[in-house]
PDB file of N, CA and C in Angstrom:
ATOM      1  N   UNK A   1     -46.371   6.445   4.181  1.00  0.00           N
ATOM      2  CA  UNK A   1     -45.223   7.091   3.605  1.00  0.00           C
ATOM      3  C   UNK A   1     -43.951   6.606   4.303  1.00  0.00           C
ATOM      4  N   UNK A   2     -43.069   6.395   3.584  1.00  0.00           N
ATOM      5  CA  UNK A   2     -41.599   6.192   4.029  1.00  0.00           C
ATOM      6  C   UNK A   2     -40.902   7.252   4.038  1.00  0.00           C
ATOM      7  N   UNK A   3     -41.514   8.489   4.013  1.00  0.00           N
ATOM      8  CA  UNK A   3     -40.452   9.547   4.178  1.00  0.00           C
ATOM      9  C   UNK A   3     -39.480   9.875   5.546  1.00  0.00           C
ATOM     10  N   UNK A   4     -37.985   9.949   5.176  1.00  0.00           N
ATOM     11  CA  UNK A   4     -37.733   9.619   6.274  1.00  0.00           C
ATOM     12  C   UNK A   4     -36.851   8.745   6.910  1.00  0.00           C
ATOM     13  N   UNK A   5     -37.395   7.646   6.248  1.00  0.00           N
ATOM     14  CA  UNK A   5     -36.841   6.249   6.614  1.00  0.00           C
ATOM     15  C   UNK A   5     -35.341   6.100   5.908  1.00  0.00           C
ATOM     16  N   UNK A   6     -34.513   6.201   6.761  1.00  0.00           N
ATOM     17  CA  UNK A   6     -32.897   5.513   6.405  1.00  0.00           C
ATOM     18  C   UNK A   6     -32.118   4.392   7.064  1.00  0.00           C
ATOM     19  N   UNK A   7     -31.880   3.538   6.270  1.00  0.00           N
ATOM     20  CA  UNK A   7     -31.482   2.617   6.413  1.00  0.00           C
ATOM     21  C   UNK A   7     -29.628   2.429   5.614  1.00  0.00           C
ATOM     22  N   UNK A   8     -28.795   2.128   6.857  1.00  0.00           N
ATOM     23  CA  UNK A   8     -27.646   1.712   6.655  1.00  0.00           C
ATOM     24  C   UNK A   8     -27.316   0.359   6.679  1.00  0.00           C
ATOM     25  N   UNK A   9     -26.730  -0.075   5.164  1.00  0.00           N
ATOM     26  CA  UNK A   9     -26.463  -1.774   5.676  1.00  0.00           C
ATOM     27  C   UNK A   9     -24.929  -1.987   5.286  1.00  0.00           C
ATOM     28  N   UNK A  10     -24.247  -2.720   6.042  1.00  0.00           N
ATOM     29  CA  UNK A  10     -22.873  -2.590   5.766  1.00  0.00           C
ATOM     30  C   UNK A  10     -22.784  -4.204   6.083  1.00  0.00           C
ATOM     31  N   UNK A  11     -22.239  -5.009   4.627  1.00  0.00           N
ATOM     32  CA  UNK A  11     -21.728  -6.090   4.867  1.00  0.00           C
ATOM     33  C   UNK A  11     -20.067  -6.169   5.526  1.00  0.00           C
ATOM     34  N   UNK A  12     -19.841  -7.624   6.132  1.00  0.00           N
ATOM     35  CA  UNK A  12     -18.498  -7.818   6.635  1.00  0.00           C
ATOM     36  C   UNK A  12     -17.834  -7.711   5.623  1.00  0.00           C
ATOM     37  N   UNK A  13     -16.549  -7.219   6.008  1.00  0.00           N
ATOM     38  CA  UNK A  13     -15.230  -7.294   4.885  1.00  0.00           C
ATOM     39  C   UNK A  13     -14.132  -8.278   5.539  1.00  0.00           C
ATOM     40  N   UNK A  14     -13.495  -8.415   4.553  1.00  0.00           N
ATOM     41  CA  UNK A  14     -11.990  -9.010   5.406  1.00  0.00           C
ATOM     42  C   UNK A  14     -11.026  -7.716   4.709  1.00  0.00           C
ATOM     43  N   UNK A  15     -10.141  -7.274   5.704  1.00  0.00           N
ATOM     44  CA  UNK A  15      -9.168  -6.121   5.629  1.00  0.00           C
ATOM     45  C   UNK A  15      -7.512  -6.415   5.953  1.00  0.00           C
ATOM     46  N   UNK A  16      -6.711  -6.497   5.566  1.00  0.00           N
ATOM     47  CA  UNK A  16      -5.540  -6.753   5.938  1.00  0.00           C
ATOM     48  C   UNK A  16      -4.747  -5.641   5.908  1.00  0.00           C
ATOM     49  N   UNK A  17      -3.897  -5.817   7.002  1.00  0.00           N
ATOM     50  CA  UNK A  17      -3.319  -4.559   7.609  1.00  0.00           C
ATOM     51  C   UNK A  17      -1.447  -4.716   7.723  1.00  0.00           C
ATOM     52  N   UNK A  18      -0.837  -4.214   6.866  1.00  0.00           N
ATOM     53  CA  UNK A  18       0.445  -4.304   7.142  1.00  0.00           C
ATOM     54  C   UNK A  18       1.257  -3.165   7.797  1.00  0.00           C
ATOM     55  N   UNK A  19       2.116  -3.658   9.454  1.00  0.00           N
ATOM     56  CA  UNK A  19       2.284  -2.143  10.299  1.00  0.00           C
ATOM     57  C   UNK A  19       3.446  -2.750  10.789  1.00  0.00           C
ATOM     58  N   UNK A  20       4.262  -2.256  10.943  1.00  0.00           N
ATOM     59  CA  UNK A  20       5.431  -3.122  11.739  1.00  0.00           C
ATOM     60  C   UNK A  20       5.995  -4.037  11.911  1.00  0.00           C
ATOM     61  N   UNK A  21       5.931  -4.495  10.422  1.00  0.00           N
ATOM     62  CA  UNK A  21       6.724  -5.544  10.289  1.00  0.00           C
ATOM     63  C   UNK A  21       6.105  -6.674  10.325  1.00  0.00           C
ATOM     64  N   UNK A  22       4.817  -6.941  10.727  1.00  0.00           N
ATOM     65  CA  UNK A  22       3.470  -7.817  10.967  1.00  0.00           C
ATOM     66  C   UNK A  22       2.448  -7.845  10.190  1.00  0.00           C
ATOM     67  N   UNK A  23       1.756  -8.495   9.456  1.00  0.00           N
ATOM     68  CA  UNK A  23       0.656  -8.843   8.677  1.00  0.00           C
ATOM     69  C   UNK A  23      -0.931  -9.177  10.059  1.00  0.00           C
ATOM     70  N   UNK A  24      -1.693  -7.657   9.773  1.00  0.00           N
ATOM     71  CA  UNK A  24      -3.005  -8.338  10.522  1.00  0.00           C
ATOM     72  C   UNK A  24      -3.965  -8.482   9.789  1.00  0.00           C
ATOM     73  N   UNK A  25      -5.044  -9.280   9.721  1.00  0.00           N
ATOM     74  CA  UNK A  25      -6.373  -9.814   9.320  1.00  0.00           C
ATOM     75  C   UNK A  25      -7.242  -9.600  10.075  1.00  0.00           C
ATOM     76  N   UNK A  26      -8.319  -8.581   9.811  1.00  0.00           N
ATOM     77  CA  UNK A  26      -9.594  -8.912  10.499  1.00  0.00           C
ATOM     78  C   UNK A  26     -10.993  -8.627   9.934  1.00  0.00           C
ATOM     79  N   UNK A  27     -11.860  -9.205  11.139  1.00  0.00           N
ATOM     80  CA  UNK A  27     -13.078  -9.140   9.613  1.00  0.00           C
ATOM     81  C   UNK A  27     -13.474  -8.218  10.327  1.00  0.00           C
ATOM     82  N   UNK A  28     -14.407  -6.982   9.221  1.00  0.00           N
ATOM     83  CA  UNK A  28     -15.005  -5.814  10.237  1.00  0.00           C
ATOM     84  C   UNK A  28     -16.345  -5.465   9.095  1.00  0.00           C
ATOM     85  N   UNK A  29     -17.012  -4.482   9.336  1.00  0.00           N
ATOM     86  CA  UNK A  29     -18.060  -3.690   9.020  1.00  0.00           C
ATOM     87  C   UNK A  29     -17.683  -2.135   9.619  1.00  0.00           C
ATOM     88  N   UNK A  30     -16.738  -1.932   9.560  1.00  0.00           N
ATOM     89  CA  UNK A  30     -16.867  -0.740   9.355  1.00  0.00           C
ATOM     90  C   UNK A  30     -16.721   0.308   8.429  1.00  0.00           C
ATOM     91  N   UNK A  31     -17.307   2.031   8.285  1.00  0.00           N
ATOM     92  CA  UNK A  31     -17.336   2.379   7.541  1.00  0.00           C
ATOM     93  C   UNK A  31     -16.465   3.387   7.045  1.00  0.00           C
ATOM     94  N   UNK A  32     -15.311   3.178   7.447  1.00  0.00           N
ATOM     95  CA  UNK A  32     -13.983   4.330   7.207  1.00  0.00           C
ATOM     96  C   UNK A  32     -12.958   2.718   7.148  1.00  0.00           C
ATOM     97  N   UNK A  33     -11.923   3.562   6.711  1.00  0.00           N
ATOM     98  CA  UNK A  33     -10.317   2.903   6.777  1.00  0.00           C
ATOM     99  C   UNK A  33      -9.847   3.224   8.526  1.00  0.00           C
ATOM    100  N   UNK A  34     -10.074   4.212   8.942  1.00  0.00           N
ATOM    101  CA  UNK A  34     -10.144   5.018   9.939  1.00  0.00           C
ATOM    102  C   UNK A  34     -10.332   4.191  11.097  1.00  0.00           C
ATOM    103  N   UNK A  35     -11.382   3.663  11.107  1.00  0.00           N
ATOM    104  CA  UNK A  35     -12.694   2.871  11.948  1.00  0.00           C
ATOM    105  C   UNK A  35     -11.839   1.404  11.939  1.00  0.00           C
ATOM    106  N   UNK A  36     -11.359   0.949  10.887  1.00  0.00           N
ATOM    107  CA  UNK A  36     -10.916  -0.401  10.773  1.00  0.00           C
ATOM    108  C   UNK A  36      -9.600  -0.397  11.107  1.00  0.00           C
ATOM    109  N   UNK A  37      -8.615   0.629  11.094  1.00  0.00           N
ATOM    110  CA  UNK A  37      -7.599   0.924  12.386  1.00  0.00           C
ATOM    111  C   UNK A  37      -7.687   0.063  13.412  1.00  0.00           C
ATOM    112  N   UNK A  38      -8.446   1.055  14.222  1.00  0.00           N
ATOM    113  CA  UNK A  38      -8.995   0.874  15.397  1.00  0.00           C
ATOM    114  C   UNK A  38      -9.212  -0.404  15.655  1.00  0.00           C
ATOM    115  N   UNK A  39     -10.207  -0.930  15.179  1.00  0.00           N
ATOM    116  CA  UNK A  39     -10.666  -2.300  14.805  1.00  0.00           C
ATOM    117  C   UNK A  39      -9.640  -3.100  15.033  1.00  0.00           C
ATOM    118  N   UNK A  40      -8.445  -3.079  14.248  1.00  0.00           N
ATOM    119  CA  UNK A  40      -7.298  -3.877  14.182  1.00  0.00           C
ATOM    120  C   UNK A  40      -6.241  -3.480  15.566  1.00  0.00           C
ATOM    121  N   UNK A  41      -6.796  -3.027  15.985  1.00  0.00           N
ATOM    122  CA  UNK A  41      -6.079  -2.220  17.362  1.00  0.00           C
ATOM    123  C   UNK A  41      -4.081  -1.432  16.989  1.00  0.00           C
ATOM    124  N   UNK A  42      -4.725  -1.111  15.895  1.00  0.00           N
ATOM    125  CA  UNK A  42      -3.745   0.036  15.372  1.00  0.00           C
ATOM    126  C   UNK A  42      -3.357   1.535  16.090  1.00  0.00           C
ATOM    127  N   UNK A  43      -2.367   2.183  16.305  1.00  0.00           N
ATOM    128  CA  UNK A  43      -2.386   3.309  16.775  1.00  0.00           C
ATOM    129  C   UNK A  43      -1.222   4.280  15.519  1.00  0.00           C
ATOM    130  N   UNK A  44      -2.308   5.684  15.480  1.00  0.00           N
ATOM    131  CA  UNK A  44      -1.392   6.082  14.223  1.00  0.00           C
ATOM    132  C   UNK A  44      -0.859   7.596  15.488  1.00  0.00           C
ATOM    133  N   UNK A  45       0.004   7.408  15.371  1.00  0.00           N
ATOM    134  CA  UNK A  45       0.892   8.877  16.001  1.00  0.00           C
ATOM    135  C   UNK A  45       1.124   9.688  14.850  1.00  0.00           C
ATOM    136  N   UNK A  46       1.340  11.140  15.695  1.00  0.00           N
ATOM    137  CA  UNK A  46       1.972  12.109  14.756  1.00  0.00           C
ATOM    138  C   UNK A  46       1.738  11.886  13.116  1.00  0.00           C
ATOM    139  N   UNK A  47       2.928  11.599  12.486  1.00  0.00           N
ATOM    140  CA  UNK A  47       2.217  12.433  11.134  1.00  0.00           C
ATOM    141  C   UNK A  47       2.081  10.514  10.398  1.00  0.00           C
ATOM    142  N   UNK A  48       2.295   9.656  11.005  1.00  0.00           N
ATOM    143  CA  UNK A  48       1.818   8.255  10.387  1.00  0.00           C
ATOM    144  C   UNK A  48       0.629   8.389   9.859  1.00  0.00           C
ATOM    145  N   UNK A  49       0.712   7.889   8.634  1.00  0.00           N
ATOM    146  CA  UNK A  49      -0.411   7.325   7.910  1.00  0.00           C
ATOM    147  C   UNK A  49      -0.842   5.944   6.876  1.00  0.00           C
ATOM    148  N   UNK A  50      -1.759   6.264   6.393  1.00  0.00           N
ATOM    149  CA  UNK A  50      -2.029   4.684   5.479  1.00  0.00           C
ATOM    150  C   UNK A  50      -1.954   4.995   4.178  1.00  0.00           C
ATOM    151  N   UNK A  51      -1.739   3.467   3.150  1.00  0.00           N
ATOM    152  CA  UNK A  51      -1.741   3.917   1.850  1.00  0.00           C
ATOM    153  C   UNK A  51      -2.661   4.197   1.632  1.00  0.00           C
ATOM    154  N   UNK A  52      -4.119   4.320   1.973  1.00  0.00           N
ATOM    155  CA  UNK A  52      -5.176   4.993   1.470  1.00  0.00           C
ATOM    156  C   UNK A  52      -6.228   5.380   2.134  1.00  0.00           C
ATOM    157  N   UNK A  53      -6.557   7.001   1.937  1.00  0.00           N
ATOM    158  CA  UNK A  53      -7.302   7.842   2.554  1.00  0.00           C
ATOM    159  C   UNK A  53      -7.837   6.999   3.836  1.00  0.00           C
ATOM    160  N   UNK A  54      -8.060   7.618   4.981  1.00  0.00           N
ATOM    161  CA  UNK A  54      -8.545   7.352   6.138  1.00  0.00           C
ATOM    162  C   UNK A  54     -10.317   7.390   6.176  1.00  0.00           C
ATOM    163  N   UNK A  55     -10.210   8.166   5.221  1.00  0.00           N
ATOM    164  CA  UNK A  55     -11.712   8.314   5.274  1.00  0.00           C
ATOM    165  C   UNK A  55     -12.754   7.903   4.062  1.00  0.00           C
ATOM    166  N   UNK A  56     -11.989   6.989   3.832  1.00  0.00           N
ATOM    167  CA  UNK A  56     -12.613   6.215   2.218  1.00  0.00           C
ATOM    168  C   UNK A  56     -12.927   4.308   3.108  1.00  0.00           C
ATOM    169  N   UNK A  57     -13.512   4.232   2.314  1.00  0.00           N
ATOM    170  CA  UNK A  57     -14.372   2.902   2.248  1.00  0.00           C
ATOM    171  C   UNK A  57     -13.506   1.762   2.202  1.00  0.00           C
ATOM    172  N   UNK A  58     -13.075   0.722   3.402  1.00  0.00           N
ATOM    173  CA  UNK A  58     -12.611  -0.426   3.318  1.00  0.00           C
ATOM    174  C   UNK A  58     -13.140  -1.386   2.680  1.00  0.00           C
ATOM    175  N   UNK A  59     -12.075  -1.972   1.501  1.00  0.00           N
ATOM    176  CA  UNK A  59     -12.920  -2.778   0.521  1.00  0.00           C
ATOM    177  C   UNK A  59     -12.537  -4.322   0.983  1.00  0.00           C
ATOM    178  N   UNK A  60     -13.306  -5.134   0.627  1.00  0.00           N
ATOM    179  CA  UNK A  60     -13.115  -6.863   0.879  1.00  0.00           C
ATOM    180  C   UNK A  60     -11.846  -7.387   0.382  1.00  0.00           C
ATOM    181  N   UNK A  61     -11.093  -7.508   0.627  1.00  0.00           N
ATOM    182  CA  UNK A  61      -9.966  -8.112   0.286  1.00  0.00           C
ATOM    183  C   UNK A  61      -8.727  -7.216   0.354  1.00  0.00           C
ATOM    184  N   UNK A  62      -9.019  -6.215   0.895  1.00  0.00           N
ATOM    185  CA  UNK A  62      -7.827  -4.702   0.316  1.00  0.00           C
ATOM    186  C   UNK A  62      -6.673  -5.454   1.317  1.00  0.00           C
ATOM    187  N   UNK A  63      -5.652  -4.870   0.983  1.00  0.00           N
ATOM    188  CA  UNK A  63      -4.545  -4.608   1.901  1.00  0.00           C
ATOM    189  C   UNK A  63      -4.166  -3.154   1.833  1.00  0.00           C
ATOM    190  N   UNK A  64      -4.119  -2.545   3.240  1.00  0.00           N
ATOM    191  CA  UNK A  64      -3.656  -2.015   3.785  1.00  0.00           C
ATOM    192  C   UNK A  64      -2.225  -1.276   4.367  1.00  0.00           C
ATOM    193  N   UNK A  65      -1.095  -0.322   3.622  1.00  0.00           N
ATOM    194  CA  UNK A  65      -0.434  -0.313   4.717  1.00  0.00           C
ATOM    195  C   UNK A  65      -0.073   0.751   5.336  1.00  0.00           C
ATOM    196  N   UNK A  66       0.366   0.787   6.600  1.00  0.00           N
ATOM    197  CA  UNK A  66       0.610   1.550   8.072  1.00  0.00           C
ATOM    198  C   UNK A  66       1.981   1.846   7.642  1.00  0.00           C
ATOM    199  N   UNK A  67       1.950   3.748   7.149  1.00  0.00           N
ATOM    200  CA  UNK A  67       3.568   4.178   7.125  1.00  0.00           C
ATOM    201  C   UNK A  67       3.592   4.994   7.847  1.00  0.00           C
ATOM    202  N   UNK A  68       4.400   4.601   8.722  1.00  0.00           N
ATOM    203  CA  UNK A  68       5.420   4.906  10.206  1.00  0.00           C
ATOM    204  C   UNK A  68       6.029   6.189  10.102  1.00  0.00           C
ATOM    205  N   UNK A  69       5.945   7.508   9.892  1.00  0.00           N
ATOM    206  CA  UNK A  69       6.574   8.871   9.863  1.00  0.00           C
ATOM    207  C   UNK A  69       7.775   8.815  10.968  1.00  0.00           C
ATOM    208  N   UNK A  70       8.780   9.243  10.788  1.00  0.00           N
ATOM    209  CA  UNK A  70       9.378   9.897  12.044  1.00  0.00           C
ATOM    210  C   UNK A  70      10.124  11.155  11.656  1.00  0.00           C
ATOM    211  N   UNK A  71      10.483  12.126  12.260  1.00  0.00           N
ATOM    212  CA  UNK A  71      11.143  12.956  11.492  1.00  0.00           C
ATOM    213  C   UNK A  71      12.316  13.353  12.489  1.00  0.00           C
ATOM    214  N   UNK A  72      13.540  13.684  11.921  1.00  0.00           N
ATOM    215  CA  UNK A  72      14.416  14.120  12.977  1.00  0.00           C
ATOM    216  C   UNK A  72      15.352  15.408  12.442  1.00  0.00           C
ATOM    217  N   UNK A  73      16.474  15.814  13.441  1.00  0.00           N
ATOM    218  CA  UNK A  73      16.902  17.425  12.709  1.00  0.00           C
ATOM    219  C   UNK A  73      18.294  17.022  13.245  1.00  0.00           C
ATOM    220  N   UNK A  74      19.031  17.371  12.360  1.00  0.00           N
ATOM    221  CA  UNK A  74      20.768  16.688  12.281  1.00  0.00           C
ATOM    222  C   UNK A  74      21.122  18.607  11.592  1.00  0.00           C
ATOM    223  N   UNK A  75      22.122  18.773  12.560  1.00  0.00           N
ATOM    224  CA  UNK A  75      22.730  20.496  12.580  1.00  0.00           C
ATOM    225  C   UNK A  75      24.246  20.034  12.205  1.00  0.00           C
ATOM    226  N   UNK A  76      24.556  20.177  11.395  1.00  0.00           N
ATOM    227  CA  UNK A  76      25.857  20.181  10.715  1.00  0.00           C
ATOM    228  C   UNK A  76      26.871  21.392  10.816  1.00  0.00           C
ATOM    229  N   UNK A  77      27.997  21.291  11.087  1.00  0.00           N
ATOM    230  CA  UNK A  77      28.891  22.522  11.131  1.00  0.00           C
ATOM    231  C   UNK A  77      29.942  22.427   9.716  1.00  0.00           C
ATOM    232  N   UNK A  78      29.955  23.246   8.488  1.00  0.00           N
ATOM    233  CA  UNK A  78      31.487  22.807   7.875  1.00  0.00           C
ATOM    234  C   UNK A  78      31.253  24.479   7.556  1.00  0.00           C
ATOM    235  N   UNK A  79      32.852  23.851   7.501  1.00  0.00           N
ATOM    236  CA  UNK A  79      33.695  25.352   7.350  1.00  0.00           C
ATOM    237  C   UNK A  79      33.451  25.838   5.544  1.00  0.00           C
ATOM    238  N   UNK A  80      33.193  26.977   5.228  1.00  0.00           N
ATOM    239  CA  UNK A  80      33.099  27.722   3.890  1.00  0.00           C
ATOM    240  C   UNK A  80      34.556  28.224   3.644  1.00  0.00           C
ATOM    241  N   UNK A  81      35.258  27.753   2.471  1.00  0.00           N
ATOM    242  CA  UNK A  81      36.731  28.493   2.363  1.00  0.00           C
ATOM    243  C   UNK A  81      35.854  29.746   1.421  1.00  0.00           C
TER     244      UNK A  81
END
C-alpha cells in the first residue's frame, strides 16, 4: 500500500523581481512569492508589498514588483474666516 506516501515536486522557475529601481533575476523552486523574496535577498518593511499575493505560486517567467509603502503626517494650520 502507498497509503501515506506524499510526494512534493517543484520544478525551477526563473522569477524576476523589480525593487528599487533595479531589475533582479533568479532561478528558484520555491513555493510562495514569499519564499522567492527571500531568495532574491529582498527585504519587505512595514506595510511594502508585491504586485501579487505573497502567498500564491511563483510562475516561470512572471515579473514581479516590490511596492515600497511609506507613509508620513503633514499638520497644517489655516485660519477659518
Amino acid at each position: 500500500s502507498r497509503g501515506g506516501l506524499d510526494l512534493d515536486v517543484r520544478t525551477e522557475r526563473t522569477v524576476t523581481f523589480m525593487a528599487d529601481g533595479r531589475e533582479r533575476t533568479i532561478r528558484t523552486n520555491a513555493a510562495t512569492v514569499r519564499e522567492a523574496v527571500a531568495e532574491a535577498g529582498l527585504v519587505l518593511r512595514g506595510q511594502d508589498t508585491t504586485s501579487v499575493p505573497l502567498d500564491s505560486f511563483p510562475r516561470d517567467g512572471q515579473t514581479i514588483s516590490v511596492l515600497r509603502i511609506t507613509g508620513s503626517k503633514e499638520v497644517r494650520e489655516e485660519a477659518i474666516p
